[in-house]
Structure formats: C-alpha cells, structure tokens
C-alpha atoms as a PDB file:
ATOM      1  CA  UNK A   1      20.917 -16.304   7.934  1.00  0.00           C
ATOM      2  CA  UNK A   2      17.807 -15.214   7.087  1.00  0.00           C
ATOM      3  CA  UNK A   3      15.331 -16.746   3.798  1.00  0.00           C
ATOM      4  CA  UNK A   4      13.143 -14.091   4.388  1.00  0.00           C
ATOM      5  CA  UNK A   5      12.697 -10.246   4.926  1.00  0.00           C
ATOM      6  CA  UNK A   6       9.259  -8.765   7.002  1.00  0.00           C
ATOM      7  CA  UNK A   7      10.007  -5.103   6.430  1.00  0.00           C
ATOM      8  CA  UNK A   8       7.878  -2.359   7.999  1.00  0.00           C
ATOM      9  CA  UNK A   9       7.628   1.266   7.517  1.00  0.00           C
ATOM     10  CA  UNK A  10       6.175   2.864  10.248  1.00  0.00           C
ATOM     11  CA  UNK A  11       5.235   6.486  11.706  1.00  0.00           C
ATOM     12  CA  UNK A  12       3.759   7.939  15.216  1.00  0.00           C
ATOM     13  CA  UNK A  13       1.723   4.432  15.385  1.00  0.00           C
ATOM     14  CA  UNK A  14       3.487   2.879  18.061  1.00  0.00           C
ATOM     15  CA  UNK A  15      -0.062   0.843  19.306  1.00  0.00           C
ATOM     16  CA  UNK A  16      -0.916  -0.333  16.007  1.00  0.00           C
ATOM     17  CA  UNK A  17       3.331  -1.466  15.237  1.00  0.00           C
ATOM     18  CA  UNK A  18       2.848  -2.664  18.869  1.00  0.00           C
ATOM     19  CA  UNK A  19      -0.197  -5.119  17.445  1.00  0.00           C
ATOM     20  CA  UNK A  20       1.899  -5.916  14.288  1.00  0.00           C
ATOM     21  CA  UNK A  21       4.989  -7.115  16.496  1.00  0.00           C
ATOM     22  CA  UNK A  22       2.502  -9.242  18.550  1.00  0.00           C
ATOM     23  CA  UNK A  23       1.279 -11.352  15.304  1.00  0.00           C
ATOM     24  CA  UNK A  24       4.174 -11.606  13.810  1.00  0.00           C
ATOM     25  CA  UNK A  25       5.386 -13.862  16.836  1.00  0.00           C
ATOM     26  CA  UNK A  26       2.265 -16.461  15.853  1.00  0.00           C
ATOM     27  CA  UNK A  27       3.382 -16.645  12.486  1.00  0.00           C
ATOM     28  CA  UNK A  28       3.476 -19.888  11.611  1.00  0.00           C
ATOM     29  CA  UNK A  29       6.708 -21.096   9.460  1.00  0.00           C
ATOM     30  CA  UNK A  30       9.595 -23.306   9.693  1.00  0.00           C
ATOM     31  CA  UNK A  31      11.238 -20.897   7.221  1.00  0.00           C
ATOM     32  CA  UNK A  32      14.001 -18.487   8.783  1.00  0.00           C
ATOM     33  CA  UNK A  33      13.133 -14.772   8.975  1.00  0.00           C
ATOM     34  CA  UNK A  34      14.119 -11.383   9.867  1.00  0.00           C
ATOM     35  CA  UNK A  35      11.865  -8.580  11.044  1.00  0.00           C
ATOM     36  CA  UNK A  36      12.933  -4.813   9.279  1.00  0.00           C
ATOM     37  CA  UNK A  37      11.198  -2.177  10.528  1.00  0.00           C
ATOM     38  CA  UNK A  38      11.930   1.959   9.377  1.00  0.00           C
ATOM     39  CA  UNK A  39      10.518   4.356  11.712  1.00  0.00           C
ATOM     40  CA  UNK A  40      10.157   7.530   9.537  1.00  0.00           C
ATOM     41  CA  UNK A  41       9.911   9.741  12.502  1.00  0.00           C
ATOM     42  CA  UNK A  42      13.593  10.539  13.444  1.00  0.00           C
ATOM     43  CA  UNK A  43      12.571  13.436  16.249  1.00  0.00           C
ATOM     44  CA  UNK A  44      10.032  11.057  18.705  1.00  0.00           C
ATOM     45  CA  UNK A  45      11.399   7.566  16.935  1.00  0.00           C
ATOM     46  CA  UNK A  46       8.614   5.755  19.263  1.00  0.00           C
ATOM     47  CA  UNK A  47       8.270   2.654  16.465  1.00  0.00           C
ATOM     48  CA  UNK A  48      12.174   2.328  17.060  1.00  0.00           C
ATOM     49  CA  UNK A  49      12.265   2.669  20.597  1.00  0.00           C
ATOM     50  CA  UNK A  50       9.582   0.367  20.927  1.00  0.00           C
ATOM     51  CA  UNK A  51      11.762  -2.217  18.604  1.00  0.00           C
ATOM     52  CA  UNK A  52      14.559  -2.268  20.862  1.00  0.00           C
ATOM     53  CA  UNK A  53      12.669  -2.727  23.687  1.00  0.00           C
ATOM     54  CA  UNK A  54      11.122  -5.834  22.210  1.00  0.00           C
ATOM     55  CA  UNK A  55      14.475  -6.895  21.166  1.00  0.00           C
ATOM     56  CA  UNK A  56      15.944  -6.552  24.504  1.00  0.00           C
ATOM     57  CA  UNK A  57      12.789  -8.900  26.467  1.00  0.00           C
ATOM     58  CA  UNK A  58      13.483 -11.633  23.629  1.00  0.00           C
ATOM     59  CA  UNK A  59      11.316 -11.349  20.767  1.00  0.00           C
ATOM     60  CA  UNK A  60      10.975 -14.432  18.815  1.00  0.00           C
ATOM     61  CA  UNK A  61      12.766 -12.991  15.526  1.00  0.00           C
ATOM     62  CA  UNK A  62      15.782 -11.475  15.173  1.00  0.00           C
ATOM     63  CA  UNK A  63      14.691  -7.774  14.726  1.00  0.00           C
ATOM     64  CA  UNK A  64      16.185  -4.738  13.394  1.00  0.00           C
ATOM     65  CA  UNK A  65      15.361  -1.127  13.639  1.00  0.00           C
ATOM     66  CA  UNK A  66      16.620   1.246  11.634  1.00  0.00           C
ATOM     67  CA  UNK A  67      15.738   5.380  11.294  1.00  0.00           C
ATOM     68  CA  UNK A  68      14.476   6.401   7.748  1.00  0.00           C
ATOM     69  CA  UNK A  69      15.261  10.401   8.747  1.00  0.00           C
ATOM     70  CA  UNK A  70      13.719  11.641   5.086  1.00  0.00           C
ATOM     71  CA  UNK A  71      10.283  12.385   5.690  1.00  0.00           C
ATOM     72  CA  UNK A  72       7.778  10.424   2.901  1.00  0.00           C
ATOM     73  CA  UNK A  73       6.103   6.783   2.482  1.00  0.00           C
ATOM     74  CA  UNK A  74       8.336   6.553  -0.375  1.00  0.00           C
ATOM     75  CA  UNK A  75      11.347   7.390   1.451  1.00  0.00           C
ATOM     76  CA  UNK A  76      10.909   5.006   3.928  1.00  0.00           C
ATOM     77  CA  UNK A  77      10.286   2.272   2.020  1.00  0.00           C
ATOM     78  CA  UNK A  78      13.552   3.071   0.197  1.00  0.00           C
ATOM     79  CA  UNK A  79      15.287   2.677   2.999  1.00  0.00           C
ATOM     80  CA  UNK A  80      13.773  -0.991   3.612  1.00  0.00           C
ATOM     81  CA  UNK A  81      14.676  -2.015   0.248  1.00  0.00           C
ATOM     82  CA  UNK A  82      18.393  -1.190   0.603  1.00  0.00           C
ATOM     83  CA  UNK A  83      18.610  -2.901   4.097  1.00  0.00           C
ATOM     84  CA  UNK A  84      16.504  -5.987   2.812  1.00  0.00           C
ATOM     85  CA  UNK A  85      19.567  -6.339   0.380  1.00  0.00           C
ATOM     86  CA  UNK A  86      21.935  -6.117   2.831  1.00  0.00           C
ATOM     87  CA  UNK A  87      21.086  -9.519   4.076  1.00  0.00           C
ATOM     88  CA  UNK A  88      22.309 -11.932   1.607  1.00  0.00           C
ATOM     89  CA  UNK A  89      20.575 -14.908   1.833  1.00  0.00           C
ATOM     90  CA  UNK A  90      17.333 -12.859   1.996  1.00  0.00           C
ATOM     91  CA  UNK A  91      15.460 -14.343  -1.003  1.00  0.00           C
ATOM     92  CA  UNK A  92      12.487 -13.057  -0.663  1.00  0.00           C
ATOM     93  CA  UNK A  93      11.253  -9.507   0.866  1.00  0.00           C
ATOM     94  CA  UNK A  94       7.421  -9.503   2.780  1.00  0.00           C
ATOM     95  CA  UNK A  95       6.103  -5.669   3.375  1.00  0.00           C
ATOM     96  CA  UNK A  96       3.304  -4.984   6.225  1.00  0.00           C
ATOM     97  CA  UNK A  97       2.100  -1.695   6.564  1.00  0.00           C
ATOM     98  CA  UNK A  98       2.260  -0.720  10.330  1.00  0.00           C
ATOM     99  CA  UNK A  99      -1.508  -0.373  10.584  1.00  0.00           C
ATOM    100  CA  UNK A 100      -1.420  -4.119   9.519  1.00  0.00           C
ATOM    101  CA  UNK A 101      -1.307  -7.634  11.117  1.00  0.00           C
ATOM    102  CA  UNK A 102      -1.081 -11.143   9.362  1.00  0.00           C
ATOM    103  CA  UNK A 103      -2.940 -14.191   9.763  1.00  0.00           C
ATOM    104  CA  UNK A 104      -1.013 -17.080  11.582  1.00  0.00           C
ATOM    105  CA  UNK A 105      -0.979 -18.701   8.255  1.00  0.00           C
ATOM    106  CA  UNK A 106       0.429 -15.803   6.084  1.00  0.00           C
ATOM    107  CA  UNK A 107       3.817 -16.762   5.124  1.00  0.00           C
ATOM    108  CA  UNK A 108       2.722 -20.488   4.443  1.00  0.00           C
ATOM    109  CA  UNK A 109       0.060 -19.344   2.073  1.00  0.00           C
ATOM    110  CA  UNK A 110       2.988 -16.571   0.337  1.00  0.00           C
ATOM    111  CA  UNK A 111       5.221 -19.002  -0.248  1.00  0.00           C
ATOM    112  CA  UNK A 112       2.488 -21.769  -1.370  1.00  0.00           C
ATOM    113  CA  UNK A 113       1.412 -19.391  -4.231  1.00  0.00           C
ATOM    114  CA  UNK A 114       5.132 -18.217  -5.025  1.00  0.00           C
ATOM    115  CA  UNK A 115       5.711 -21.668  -5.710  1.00  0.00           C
ATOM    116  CA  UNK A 116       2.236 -22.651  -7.781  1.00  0.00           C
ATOM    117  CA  UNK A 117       2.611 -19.686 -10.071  1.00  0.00           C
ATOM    118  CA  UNK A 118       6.799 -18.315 -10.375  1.00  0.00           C
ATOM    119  CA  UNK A 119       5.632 -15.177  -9.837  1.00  0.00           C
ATOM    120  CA  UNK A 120       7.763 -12.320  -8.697  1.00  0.00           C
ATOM    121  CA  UNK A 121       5.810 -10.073  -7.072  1.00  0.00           C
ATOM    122  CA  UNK A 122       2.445 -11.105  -5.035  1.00  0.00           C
ATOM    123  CA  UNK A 123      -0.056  -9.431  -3.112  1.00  0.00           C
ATOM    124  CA  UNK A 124      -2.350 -11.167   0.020  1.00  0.00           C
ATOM    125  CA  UNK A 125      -5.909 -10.285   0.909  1.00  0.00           C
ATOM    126  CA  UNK A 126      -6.430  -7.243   3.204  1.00  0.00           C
ATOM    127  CA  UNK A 127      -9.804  -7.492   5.348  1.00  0.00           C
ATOM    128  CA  UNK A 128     -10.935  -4.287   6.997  1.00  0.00           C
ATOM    129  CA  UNK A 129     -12.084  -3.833  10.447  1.00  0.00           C
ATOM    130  CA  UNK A 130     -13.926  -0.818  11.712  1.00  0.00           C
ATOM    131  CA  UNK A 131     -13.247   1.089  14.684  1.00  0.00           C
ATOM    132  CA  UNK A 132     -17.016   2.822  14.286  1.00  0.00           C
ATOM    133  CA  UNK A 133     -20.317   1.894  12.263  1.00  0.00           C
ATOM    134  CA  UNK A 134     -19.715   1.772   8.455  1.00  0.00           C
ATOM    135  CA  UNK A 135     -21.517   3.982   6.491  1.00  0.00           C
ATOM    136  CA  UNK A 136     -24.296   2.235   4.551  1.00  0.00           C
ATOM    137  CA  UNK A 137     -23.196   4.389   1.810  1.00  0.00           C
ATOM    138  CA  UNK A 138     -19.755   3.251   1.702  1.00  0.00           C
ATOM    139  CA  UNK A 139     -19.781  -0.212   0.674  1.00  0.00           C
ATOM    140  CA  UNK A 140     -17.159  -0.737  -2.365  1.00  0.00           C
ATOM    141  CA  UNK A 141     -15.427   2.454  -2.045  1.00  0.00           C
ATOM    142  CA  UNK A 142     -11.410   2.775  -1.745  1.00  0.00           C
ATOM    143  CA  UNK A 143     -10.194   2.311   1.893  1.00  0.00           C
ATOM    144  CA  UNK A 144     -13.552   1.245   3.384  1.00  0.00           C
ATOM    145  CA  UNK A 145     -13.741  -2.004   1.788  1.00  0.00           C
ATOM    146  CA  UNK A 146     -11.929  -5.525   2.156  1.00  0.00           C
ATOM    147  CA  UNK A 147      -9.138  -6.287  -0.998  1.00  0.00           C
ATOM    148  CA  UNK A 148      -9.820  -9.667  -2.101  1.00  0.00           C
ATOM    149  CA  UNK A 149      -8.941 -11.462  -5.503  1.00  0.00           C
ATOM    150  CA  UNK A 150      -8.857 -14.627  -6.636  1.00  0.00           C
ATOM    151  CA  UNK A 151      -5.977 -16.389  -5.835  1.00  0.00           C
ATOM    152  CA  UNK A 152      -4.066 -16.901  -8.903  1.00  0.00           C
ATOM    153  CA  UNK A 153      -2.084 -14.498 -12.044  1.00  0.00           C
ATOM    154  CA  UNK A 154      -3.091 -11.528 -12.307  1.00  0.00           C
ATOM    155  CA  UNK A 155      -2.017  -8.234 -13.995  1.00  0.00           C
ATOM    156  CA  UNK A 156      -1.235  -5.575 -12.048  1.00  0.00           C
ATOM    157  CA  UNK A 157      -1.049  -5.682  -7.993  1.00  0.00           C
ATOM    158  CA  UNK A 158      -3.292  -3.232  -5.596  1.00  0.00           C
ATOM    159  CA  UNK A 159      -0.632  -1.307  -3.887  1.00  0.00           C
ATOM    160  CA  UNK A 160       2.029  -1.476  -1.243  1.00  0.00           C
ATOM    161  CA  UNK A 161       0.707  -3.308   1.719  1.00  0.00           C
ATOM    162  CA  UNK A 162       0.815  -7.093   2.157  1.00  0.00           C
ATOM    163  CA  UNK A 163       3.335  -7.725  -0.333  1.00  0.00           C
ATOM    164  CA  UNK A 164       5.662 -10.532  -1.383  1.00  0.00           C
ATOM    165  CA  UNK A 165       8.720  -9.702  -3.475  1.00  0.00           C
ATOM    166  CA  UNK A 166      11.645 -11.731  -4.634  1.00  0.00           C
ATOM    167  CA  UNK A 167      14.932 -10.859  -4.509  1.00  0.00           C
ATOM    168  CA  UNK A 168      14.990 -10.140  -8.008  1.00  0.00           C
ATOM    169  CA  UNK A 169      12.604  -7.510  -8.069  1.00  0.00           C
ATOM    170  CA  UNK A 170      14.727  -4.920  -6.113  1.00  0.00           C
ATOM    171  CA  UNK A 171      18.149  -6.250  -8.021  1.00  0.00           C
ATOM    172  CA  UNK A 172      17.111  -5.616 -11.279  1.00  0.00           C
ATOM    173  CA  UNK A 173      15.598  -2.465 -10.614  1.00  0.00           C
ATOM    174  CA  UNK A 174      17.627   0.776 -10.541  1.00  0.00           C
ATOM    175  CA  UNK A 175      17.346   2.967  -7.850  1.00  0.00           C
ATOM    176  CA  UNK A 176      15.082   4.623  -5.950  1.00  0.00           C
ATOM    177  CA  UNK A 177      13.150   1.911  -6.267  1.00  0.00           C
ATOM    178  CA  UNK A 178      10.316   3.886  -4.855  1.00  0.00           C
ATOM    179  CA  UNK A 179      10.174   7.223  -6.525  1.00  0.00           C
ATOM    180  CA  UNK A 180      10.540  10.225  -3.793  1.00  0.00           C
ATOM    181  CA  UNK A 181       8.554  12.290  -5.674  1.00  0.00           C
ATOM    182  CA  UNK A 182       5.421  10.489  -4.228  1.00  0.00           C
ATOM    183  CA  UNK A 183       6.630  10.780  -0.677  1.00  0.00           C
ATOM    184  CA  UNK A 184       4.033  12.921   0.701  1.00  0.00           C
ATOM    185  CA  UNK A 185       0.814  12.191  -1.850  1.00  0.00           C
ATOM    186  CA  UNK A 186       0.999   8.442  -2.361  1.00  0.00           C
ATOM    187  CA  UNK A 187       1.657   6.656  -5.333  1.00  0.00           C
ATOM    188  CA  UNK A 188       4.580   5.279  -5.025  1.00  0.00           C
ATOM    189  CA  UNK A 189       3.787   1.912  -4.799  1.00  0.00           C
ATOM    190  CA  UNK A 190       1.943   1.711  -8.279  1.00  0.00           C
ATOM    191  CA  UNK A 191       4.654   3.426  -9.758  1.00  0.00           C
ATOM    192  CA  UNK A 192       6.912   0.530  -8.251  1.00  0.00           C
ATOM    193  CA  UNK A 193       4.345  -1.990 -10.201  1.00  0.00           C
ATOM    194  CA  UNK A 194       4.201  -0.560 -13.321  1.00  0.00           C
ATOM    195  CA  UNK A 195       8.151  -0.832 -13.845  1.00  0.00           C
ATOM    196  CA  UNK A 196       8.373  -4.508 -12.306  1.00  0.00           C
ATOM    197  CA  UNK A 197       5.707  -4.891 -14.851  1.00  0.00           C
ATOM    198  CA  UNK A 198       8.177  -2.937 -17.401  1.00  0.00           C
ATOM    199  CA  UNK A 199      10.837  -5.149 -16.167  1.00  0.00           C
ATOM    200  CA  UNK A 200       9.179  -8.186 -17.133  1.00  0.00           C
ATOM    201  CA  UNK A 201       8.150  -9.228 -13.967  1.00  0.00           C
ATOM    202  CA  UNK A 202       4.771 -11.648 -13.400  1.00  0.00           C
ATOM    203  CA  UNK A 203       2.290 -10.845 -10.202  1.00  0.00           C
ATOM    204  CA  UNK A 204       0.062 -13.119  -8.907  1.00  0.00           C
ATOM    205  CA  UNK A 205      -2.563 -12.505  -5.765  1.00  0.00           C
ATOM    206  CA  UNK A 206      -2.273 -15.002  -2.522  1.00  0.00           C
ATOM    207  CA  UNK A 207      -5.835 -14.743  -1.122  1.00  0.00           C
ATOM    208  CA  UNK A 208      -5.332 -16.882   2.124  1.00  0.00           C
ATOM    209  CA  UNK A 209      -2.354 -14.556   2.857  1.00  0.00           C
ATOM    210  CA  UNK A 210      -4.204 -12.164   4.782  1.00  0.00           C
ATOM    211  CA  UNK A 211      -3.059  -9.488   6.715  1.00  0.00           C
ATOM    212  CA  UNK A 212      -5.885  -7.482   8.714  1.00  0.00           C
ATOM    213  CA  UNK A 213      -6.487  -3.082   9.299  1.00  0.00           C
ATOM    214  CA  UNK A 214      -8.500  -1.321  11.021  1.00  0.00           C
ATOM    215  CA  UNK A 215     -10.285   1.573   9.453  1.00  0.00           C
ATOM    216  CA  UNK A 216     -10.398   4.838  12.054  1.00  0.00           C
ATOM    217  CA  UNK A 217     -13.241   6.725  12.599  1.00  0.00           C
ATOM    218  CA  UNK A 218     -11.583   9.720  10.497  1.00  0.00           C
ATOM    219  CA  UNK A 219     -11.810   7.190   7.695  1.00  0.00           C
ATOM    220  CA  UNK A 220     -15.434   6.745   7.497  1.00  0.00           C
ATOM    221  CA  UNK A 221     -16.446  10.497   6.676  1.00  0.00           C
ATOM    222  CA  UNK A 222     -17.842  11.626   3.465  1.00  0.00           C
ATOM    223  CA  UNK A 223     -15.051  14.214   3.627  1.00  0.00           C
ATOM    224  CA  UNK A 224     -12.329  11.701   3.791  1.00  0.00           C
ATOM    225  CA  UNK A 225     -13.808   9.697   1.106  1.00  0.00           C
ATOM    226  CA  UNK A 226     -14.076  12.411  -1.609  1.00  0.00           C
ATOM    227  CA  UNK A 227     -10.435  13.464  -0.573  1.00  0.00           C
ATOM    228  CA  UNK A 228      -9.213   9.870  -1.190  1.00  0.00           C
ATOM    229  CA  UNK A 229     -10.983   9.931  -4.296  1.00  0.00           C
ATOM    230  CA  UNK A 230      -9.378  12.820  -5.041  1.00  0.00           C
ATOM    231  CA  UNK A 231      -6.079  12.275  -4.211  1.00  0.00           C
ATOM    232  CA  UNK A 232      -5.716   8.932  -6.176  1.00  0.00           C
ATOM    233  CA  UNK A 233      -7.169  10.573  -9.446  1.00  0.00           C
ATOM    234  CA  UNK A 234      -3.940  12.884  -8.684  1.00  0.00           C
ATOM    235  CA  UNK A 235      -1.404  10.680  -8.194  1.00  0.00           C
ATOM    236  CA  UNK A 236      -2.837   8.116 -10.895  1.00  0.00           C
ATOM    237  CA  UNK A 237      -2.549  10.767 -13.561  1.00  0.00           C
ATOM    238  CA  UNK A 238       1.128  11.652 -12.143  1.00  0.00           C
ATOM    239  CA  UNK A 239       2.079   8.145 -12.891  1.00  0.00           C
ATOM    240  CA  UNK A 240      -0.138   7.905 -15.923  1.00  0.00           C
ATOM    241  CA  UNK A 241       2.237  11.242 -16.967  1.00  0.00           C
ATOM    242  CA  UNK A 242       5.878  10.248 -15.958  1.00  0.00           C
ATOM    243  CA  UNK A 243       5.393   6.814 -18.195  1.00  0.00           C
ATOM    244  CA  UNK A 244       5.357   8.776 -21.248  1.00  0.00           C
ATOM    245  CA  UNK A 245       2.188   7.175 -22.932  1.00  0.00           C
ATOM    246  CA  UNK A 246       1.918   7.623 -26.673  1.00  0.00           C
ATOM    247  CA  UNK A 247      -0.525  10.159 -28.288  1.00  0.00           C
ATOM    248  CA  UNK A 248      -3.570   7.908 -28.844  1.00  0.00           C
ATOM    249  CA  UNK A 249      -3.168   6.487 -24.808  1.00  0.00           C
ATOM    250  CA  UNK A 250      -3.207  10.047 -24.256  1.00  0.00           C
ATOM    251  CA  UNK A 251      -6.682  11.215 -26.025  1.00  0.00           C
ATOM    252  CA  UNK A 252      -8.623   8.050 -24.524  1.00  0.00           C
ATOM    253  CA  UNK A 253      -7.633   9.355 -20.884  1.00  0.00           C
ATOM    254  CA  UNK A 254      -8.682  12.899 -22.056  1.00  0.00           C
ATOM    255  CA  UNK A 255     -11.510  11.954 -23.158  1.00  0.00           C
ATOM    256  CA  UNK A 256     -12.747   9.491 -19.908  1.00  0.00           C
ATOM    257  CA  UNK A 257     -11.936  12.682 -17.757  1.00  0.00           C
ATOM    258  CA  UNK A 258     -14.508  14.891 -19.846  1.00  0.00           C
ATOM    259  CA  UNK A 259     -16.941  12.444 -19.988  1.00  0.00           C
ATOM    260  CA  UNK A 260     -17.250  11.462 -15.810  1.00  0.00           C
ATOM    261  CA  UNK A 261     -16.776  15.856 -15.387  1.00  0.00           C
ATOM    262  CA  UNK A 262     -20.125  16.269 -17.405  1.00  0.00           C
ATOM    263  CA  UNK A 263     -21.600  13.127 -16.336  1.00  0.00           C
ATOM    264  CA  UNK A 264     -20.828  12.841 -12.751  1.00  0.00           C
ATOM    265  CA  UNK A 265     -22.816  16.115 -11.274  1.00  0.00           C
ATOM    266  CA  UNK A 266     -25.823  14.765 -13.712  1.00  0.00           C
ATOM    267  CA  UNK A 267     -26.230  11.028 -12.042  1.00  0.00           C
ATOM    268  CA  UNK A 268     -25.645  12.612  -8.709  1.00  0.00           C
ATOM    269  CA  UNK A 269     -28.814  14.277  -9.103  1.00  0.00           C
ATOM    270  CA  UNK A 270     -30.506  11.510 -10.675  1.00  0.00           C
ATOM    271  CA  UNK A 271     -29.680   8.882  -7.966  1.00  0.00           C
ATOM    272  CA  UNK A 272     -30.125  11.091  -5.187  1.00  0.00           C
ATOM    273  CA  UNK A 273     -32.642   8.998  -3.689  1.00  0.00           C
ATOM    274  CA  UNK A 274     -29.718   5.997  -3.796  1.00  0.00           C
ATOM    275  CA  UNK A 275     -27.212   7.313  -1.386  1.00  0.00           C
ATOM    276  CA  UNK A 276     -24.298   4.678  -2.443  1.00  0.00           C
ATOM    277  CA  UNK A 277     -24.554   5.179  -6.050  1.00  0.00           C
ATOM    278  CA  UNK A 278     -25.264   8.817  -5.902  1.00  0.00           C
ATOM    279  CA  UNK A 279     -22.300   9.167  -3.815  1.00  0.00           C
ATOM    280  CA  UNK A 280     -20.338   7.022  -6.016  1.00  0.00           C
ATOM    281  CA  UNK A 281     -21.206   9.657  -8.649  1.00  0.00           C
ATOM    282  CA  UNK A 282     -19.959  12.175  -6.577  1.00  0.00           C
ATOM    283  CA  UNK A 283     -16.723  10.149  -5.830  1.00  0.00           C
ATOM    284  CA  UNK A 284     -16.089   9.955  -9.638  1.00  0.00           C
ATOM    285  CA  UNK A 285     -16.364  13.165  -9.879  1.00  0.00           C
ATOM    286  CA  UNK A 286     -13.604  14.138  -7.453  1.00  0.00           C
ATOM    287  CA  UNK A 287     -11.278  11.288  -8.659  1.00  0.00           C
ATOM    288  CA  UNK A 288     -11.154  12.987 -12.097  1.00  0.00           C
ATOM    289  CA  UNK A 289     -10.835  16.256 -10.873  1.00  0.00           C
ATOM    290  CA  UNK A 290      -7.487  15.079  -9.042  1.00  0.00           C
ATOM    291  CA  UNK A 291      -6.762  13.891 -12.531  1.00  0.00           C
ATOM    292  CA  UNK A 292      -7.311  17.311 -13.942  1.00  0.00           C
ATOM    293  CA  UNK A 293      -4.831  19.371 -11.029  1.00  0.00           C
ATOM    294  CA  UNK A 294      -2.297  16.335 -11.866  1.00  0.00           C
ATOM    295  CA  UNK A 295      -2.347  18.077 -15.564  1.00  0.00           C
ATOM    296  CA  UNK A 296      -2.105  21.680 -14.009  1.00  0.00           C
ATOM    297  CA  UNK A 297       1.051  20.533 -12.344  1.00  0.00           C
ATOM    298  CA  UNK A 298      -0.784  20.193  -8.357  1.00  0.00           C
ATOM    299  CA  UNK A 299      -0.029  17.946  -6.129  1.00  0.00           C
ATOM    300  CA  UNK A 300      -2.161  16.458  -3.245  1.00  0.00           C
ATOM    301  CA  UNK A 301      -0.254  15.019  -0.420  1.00  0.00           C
ATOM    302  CA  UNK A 302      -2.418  12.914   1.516  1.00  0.00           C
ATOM    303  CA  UNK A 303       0.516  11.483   3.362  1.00  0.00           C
ATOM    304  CA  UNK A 304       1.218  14.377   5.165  1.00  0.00           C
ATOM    305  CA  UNK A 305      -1.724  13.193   8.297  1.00  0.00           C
ATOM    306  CA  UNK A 306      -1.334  10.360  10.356  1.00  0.00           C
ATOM    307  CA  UNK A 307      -4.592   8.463  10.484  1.00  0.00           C
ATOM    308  CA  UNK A 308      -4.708   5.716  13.749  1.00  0.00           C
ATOM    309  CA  UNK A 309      -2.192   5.270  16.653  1.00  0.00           C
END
C-alpha cells in the first residue's frame, strides 16, 4: 500500500502532464507511492486518456485517473483530496501542478525537511523556465519569477503547487477543503493555508524540493502581468473578507488600498525613466484595484484560460 500520494490536477495540457509523468518515473525514493491525477476536462478527458495509456505500457507507479466533471481549480483539487484519503496507508499527500515537473531528488528532500522540522504542511522551490525572452522589466514580479525560500519554518506557504501535506491536514479539516467559490478566479489554495494555519497547523519551506515550469509566451506580456496583479488583489481581498477580520484589521487594509490608489499613478510618472520600478508602480496599482471590485462584490476569474499545452 501506498506511504505516499502524488496528486495532479490537470486540464487540456496533455504535453506538459505528458512531461510531468516522464519525471516522476526518475524520482528517486525507496518510499512506496501512488500517482493521482484529476483531469478536470470531462468532454475531451485527454490528461485521463493519456493516464491509462501509460498505465497500460507499464508505468513505474501504480497510477490512477480519475474525472473531476465540476469545472474549477478548486473543484478539482477537491476531488484529489477525497481520493488521497481513500488510500489508507497514504500518510502523506504531494501536489504537482500539471505545468510542473520535480527534480530527481524531490521526495528525498520533502521528506528530509518533514522530518527536521514536524511540520504539517510544506512547500518546495519552483524555478521558472521561459519559453521566450524575459522582459527586462519583469524581474520580481508574480508568475515571472523563481519561488525560493530558505529552507526552514516559516509562516504562511506560497500557494498550491509543489506541496507536501500530511495526512492530518485533510482529516482535521471539514469539507470542501478547497472552497468552490474560488474555482474559476484562484484563491483557493491560500484560503486552504489560512485555515491549516487556523487549525493549528506548522509550515515549513523544502528548498531542494524543486519542481520546475515553464512560463508561456502569453505570460510574459505587460497585459498579462497587470491582469495577474489584478486578479490576486481580488481574490486576496475575497479571502481577506470571508475570515471575518475585526474592525481595526479592517481600517489598516482600507487605508493601504487608499494610499497605493493615490500613490501608485504618482511614482509611475516619476520612475518612468526606470521601466521595472515604474511598472511595478503600475502593478500596485492594479493589485489594489482588484482589492477594491473584491469590496464591490466582482469577481475576476482568471482560471477560466488555459495558458500552455
């Protein structure tokens, strides 16, 4: 029986899953695993068809596909949580994304860190790869630029992909453990965090667990950036919201989002000679205006393209 769970939510990437599938089998471990993966696409299912076919030539783990039919990121990982459980002697749960591939060394370095620091929940480094030139301009901005940490405690984990869970952190959590809400806009997975963190739970980040992306072409505009920017000032204010803060957490946020709306248009001006950190200013700007259409009740659902194959 399985110690551990890979699962893998997946959708209309088959060449990227097919990449995932092919590291996976260089993964070096003497512990005993199981590869999960949902395909979220239940009309072309090409991620699950794909599965079986691997299955079929003799793929090194024992895999299992399964169709998450409700469309949304958080759907689909819903659906890997509750078959992660099934197995079990499963005591501990891995999560890839499917435009994601680990290092040989990956699991080793998970379970090396588990064991240093207790920790439930732990995140590896995710190094970016570019499928075009970078932008000189994009250096340090969200989804253009390598997550690293120190390896060691820390507070609060960076989202969804590369992840190592214990058991214990689906058991004791009620369910959905990922909140449909943020099926289409993203968001989910903080939400996830912040009520492991409720729950008591202790994160910790496993830097020589690294998984590797590839950023598309389609991710490297100024366009896309500003939307990202925008869409997580949404769906952080949406989570910000649903966890109730008290009055005085309340007026501090208020009063950060007034301050980067006057300030932001001002130092894009100023530094319009530096293109990063003018652009940065711009960025703010549209990350706190997602905050502000989170307050108006608007949603942005960034899920709802496909980026890569």
């Amino acid at each position: 029986m399985p110690e551990i769970v890979v699962a893998i939510p997946t959708f209309r990437r088959p060449h990227s899953l097919a990449r995932l599938l092919d590291a996976m089998e260089k993964i070096e471990t003497d512990a005993r695993l199981v590869v999960v993966v949902a395909d979220n696409d239940s009309e072309r299912h090409q991620g699950y068809d794909l599965c079986v076919e691997r299955r079929e030539k003799g793929y090194r783990w024992p895999l299992d596909p399964v169709i998450a039919p409700e469309r949304g990121i958080a759907q689909v990982r819903n659906v890997l949580a509750e078959r992660a459980l099934s197995y079990g002697s499963a005591k501990f749960v891995a999560m890839l994304d499917d435009d994601e591939w680990p290092s040989p060394q990956w699991l080793i370095q998970f379970l090396r860190v588990q064991a240093q620091t207790a920790a439930d929940a732990l995140q590896g480094s995710i190094l970016f790869e570019f499928e075009s030139a970078t932008p000189s301009w994009a250096i340090g901005f969200d989804g253009m630029t390598s997550i690293r940490r120190p390896t060691g405690p820390v507070r609060m984990l960076e989202g969804a992909g590369n992840i190592f869970l214990t058991r214990s952190c689906l058991e004791d959590l009620t369910r959905p453990w990922f909140d449909p809400t943020f099926g289409l806009t993203g968001g989910e997975d903080r939400d996830f965090f912040e009520r492991l963190a409720a729950a008591g739970k202790r994160f910790a980040w496993a830097d020589e667990a690294a998984a590797h992306t590839v950023v598309p072409a389609s991710r490297t505009s100024l366009k896309w950036t500003l939307e990202r920017a925008y869409s997580i000032g949404n769906t952080d204010m949406r989570i910000f919201l649903k966890h109730r803060p008290k009055l005085g957490a309340r007026v501090r946020e208020y009063g950060k989002i007034a301050l980067a709306l006057l300030l932001s248009p001002v130092l894009f001006v100023i530094l319009a000679a530096v293109p990063n950190r003018a652009i940065d200013a711009l960025r703010r700007l549209f990350r706190n205006a997602g905050k502000i259409t989170a307050l108006l009740g608007r949603h942005y659902n960034e899920y709802a393209v496909t980026h890569g194959e």
